[in-house]
N, C-alpha and C. Protein backbone atom coordinates (compact mmCIF):
# COMPACT_ATOMS: atom_id res chain seq x y z
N UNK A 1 4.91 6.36 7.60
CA UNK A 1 4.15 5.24 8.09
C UNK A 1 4.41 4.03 7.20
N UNK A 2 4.89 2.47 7.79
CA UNK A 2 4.73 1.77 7.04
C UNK A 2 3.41 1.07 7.55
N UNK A 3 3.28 0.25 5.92
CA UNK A 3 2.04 -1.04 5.44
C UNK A 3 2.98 -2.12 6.43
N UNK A 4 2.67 -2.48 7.57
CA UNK A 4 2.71 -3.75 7.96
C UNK A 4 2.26 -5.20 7.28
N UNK A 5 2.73 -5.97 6.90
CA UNK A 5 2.66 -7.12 6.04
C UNK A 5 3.63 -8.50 6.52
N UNK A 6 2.71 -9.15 7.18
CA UNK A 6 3.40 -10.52 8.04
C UNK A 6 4.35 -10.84 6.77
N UNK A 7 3.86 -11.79 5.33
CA UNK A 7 4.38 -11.90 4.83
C UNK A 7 5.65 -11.73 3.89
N UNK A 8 5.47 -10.30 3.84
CA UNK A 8 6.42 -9.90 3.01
C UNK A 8 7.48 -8.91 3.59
N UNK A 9 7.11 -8.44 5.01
CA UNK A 9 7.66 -7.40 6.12
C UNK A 9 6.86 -6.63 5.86
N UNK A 10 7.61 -5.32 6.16
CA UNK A 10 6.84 -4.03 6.10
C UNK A 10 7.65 -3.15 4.75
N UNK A 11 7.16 -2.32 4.37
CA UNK A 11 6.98 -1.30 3.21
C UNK A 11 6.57 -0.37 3.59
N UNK A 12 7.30 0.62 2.87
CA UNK A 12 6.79 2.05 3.21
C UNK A 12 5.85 2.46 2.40
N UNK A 13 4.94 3.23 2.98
CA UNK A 13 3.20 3.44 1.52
C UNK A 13 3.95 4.17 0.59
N UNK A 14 4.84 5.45 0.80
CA UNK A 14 5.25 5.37 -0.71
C UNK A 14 5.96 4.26 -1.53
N UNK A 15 6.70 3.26 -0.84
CA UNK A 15 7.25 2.31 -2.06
C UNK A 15 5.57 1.38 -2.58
N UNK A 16 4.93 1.17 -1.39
CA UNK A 16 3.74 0.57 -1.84
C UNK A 16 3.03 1.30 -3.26
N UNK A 17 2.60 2.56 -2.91
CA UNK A 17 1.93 3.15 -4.09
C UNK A 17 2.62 3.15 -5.30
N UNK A 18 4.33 3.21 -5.23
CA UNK A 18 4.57 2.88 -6.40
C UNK A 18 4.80 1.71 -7.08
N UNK A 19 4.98 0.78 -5.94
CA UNK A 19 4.82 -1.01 -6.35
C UNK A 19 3.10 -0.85 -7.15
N UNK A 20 2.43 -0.49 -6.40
CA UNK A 20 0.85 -0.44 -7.08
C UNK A 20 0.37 0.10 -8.85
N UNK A 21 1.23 1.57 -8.47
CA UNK A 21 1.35 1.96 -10.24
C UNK A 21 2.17 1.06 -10.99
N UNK A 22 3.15 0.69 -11.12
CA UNK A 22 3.53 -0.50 -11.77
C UNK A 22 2.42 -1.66 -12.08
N UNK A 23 2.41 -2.03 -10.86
CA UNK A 23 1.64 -3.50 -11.17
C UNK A 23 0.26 -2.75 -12.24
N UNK A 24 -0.43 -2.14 -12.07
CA UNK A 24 -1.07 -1.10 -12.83
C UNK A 24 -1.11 -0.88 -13.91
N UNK A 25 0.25 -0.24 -14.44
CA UNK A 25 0.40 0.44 -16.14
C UNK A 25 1.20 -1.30 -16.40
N UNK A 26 1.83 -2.06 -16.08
CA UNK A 26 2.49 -3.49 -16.55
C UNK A 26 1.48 -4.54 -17.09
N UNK A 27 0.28 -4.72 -15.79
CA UNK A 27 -1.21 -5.14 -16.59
C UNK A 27 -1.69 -4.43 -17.18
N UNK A 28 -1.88 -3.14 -17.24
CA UNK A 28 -2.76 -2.76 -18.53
C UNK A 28 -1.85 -2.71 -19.69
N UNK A 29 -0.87 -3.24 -20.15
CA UNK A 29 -0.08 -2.60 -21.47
C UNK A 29 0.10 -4.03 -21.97
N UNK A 30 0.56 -5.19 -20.76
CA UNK A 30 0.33 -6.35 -21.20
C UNK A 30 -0.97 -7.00 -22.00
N UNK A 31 -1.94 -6.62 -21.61
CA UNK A 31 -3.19 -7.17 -21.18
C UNK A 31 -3.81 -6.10 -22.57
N UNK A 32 -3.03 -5.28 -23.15
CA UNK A 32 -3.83 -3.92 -24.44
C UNK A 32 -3.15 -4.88 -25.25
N UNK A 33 -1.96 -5.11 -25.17
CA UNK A 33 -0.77 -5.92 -26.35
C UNK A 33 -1.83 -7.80 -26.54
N UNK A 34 -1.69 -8.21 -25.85
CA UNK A 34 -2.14 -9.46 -25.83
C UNK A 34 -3.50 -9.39 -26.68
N UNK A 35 -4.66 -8.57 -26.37
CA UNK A 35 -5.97 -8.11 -26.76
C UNK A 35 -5.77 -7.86 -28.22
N UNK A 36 -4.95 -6.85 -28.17
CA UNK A 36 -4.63 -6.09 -29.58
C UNK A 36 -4.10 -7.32 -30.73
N UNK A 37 -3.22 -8.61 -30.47
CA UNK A 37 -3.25 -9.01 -31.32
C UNK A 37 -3.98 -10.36 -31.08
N UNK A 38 -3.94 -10.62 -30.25
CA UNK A 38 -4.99 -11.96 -29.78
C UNK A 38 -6.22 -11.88 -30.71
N UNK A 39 -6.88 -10.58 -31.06
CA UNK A 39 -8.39 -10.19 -31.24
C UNK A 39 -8.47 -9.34 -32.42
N UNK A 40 -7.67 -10.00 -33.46
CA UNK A 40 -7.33 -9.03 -34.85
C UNK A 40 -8.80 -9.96 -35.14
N UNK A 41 -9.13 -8.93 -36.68
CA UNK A 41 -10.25 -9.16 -37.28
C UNK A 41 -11.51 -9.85 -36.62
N UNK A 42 -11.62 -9.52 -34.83
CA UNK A 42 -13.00 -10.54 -34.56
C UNK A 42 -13.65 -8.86 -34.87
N UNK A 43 -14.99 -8.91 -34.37
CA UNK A 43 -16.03 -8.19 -34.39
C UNK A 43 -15.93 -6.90 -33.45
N UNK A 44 -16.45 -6.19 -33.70
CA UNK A 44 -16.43 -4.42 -32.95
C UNK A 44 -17.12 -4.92 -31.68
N UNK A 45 -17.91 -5.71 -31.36
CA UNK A 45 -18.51 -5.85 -30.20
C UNK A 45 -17.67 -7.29 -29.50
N UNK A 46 -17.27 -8.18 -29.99
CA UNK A 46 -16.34 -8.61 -29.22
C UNK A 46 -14.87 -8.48 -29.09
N UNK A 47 -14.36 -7.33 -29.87
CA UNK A 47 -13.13 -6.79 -29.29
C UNK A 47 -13.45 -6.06 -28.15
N UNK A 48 -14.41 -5.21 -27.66
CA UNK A 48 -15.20 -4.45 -26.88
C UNK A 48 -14.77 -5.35 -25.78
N UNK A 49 -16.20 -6.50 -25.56
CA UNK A 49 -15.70 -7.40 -24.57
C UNK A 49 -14.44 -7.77 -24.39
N UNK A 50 -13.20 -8.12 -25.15
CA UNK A 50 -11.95 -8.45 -24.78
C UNK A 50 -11.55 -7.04 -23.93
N UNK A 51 -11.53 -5.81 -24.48
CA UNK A 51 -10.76 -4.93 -23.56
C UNK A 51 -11.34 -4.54 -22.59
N UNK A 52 -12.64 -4.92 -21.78
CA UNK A 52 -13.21 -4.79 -20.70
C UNK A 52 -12.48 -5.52 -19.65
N UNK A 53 -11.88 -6.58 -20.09
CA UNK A 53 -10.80 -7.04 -18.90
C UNK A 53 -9.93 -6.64 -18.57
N UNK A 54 -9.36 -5.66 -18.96
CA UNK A 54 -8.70 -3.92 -18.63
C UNK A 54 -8.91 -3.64 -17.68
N UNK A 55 -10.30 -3.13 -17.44
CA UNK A 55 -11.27 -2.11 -16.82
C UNK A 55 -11.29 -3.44 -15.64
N UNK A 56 -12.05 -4.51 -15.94
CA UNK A 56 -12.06 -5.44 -14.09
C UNK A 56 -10.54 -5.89 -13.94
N UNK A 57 -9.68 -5.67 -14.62
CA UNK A 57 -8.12 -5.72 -13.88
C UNK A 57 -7.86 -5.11 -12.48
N UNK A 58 -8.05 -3.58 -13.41
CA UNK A 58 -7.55 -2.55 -12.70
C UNK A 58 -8.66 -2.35 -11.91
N UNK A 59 -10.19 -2.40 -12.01
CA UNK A 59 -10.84 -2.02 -10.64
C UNK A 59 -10.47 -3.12 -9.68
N UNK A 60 -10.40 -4.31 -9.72
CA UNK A 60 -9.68 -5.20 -9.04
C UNK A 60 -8.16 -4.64 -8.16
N UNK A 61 -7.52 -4.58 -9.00
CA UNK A 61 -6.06 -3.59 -8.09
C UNK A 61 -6.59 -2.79 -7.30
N UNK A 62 -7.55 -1.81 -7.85
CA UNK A 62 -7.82 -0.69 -7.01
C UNK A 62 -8.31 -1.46 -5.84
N UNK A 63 -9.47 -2.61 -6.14
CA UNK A 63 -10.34 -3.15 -4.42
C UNK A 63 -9.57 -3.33 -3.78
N UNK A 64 -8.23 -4.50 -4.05
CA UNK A 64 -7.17 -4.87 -3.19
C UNK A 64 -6.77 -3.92 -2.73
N UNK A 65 -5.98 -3.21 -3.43
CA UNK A 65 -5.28 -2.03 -2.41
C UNK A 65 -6.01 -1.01 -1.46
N UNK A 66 -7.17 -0.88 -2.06
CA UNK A 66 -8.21 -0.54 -1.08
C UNK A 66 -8.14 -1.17 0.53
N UNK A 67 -8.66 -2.72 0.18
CA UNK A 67 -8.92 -3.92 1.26
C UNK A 67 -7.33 -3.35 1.84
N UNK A 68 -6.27 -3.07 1.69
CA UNK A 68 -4.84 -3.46 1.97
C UNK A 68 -4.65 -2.12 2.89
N UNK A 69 -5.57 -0.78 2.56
CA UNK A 69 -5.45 0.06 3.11
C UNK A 69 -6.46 -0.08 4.17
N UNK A 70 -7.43 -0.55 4.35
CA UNK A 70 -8.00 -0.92 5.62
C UNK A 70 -7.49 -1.67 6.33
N UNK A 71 -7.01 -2.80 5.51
CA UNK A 71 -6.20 -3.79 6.98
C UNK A 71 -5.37 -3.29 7.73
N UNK A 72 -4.63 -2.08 7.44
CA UNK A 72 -3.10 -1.32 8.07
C UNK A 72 -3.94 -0.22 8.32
N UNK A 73 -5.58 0.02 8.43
CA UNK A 73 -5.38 1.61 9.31
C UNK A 73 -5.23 1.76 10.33
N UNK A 74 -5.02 3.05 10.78
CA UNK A 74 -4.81 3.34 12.40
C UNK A 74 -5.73 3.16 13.11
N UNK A 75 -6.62 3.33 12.25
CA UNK A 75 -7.92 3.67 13.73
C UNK A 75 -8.68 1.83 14.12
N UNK A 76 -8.24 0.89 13.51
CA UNK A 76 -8.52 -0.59 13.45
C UNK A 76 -9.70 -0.80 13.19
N UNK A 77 -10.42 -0.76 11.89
CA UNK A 77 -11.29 -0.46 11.35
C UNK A 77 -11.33 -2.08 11.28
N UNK A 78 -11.93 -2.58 11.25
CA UNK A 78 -12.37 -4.43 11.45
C UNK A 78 -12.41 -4.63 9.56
N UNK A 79 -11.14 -4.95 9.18
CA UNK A 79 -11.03 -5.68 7.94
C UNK A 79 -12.11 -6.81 7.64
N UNK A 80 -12.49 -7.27 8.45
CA UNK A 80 -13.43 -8.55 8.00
C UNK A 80 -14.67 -7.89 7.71
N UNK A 81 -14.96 -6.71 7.70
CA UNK A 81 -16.09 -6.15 7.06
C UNK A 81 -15.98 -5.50 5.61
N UNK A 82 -14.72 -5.58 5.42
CA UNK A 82 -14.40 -5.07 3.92
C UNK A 82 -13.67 -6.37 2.78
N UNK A 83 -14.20 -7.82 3.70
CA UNK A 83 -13.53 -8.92 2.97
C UNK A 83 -14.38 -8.82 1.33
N UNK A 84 -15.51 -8.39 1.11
CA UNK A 84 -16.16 -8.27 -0.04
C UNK A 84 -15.07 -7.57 -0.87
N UNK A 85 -14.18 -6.82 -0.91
CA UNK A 85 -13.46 -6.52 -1.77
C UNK A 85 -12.82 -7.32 -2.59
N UNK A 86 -12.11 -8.08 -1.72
CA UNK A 86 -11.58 -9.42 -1.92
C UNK A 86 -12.03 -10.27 -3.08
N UNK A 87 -14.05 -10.44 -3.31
CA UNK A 87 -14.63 -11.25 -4.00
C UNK A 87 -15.19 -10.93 -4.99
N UNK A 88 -14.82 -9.20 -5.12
CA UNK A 88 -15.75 -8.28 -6.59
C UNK A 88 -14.86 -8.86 -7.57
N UNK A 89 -13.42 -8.78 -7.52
CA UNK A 89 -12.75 -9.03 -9.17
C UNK A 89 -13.25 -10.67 -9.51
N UNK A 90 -13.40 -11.63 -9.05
CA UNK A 90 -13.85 -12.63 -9.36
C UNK A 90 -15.64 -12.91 -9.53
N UNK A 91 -15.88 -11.77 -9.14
CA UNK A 91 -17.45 -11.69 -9.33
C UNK A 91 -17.60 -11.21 -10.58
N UNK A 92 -16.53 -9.65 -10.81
CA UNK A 92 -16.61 -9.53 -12.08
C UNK A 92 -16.27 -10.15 -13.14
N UNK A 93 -15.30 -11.18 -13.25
CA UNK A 93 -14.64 -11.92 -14.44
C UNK A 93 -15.59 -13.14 -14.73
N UNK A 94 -16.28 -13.91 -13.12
CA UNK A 94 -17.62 -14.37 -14.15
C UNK A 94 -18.68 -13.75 -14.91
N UNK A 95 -18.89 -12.36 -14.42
CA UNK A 95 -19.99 -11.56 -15.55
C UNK A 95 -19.37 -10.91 -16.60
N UNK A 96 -17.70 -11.14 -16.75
CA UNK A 96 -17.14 -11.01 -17.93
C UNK A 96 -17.44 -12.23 -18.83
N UNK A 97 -16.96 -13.47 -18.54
CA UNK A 97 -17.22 -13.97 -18.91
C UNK A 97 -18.55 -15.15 -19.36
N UNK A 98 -19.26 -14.36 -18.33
CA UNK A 98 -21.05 -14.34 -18.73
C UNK A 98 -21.61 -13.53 -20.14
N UNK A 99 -20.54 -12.58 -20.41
CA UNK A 99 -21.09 -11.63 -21.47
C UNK A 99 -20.30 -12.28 -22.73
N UNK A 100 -19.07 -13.34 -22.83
CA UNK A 100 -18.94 -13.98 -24.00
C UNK A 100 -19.98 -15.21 -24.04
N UNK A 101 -20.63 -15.63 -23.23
CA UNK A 101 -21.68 -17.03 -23.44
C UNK A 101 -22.81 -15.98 -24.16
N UNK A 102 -23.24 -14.84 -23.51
CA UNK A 102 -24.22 -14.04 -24.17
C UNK A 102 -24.07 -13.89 -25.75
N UNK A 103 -22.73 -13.14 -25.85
CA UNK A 103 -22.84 -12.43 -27.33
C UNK A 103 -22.82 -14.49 -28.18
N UNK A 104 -22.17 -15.27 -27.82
CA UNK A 104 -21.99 -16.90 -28.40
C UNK A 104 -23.43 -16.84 -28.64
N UNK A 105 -24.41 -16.90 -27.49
CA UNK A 105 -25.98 -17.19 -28.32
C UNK A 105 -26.54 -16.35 -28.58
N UNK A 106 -26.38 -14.46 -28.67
CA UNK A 106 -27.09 -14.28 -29.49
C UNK A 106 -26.61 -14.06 -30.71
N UNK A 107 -25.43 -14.62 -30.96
CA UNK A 107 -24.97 -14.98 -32.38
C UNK A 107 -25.50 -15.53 -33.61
């Protein structure tokens, strides 16, 4: 079965799933490296917060490809009810970055 995709053609779900693990282990190793030295000598609780953007990366990948597997199912499951996927990784990166204004004042 392929992922139908106006844009880009079609793909087969296995090249998809492995386009997906890539994009996957490439942000998280980028994104550990960058952290890791970006965030030498700050504090145990805000290195914490830096590598939580790890964690809403990749649950982010996961929503998309989620959302990506509803838009292409068989049974035509109405994508516009799963557009909330779409708006969690940016929901989460403001309450990521709600939690550096936090730890700033209770500093």
């Amino acid at each position: 079965m392929d992922l139908n995709i106006k844009e880009i053609g079609s793909i087969h779900k296995q090249q998809f799933f492995t386009y997906a693990l890539v994009i996957f282990i490439v942000s998280s190793i980028l994104l550990r490296i960058i952290i890791n030295y970006g965030l030498k000598g700050v504090q145990e609780r805000l290195l914490a917060w830096g590598k939580a953007i790890i964690l809403i990366v990749n649950v982010y990948l996961a929503l998309l490809i989620g959302f990506v597997g509803v838009w292409n199912n068989q049974t035509h499951i109405n994508a516009s009810d799963y557009a909330y996927l779409n708006f969690m990784g940016p929901i989460m990166l403001i309450i990521w970055i709600g939690g550096l204004i936090y730890f700033a004042i209770k500093k």
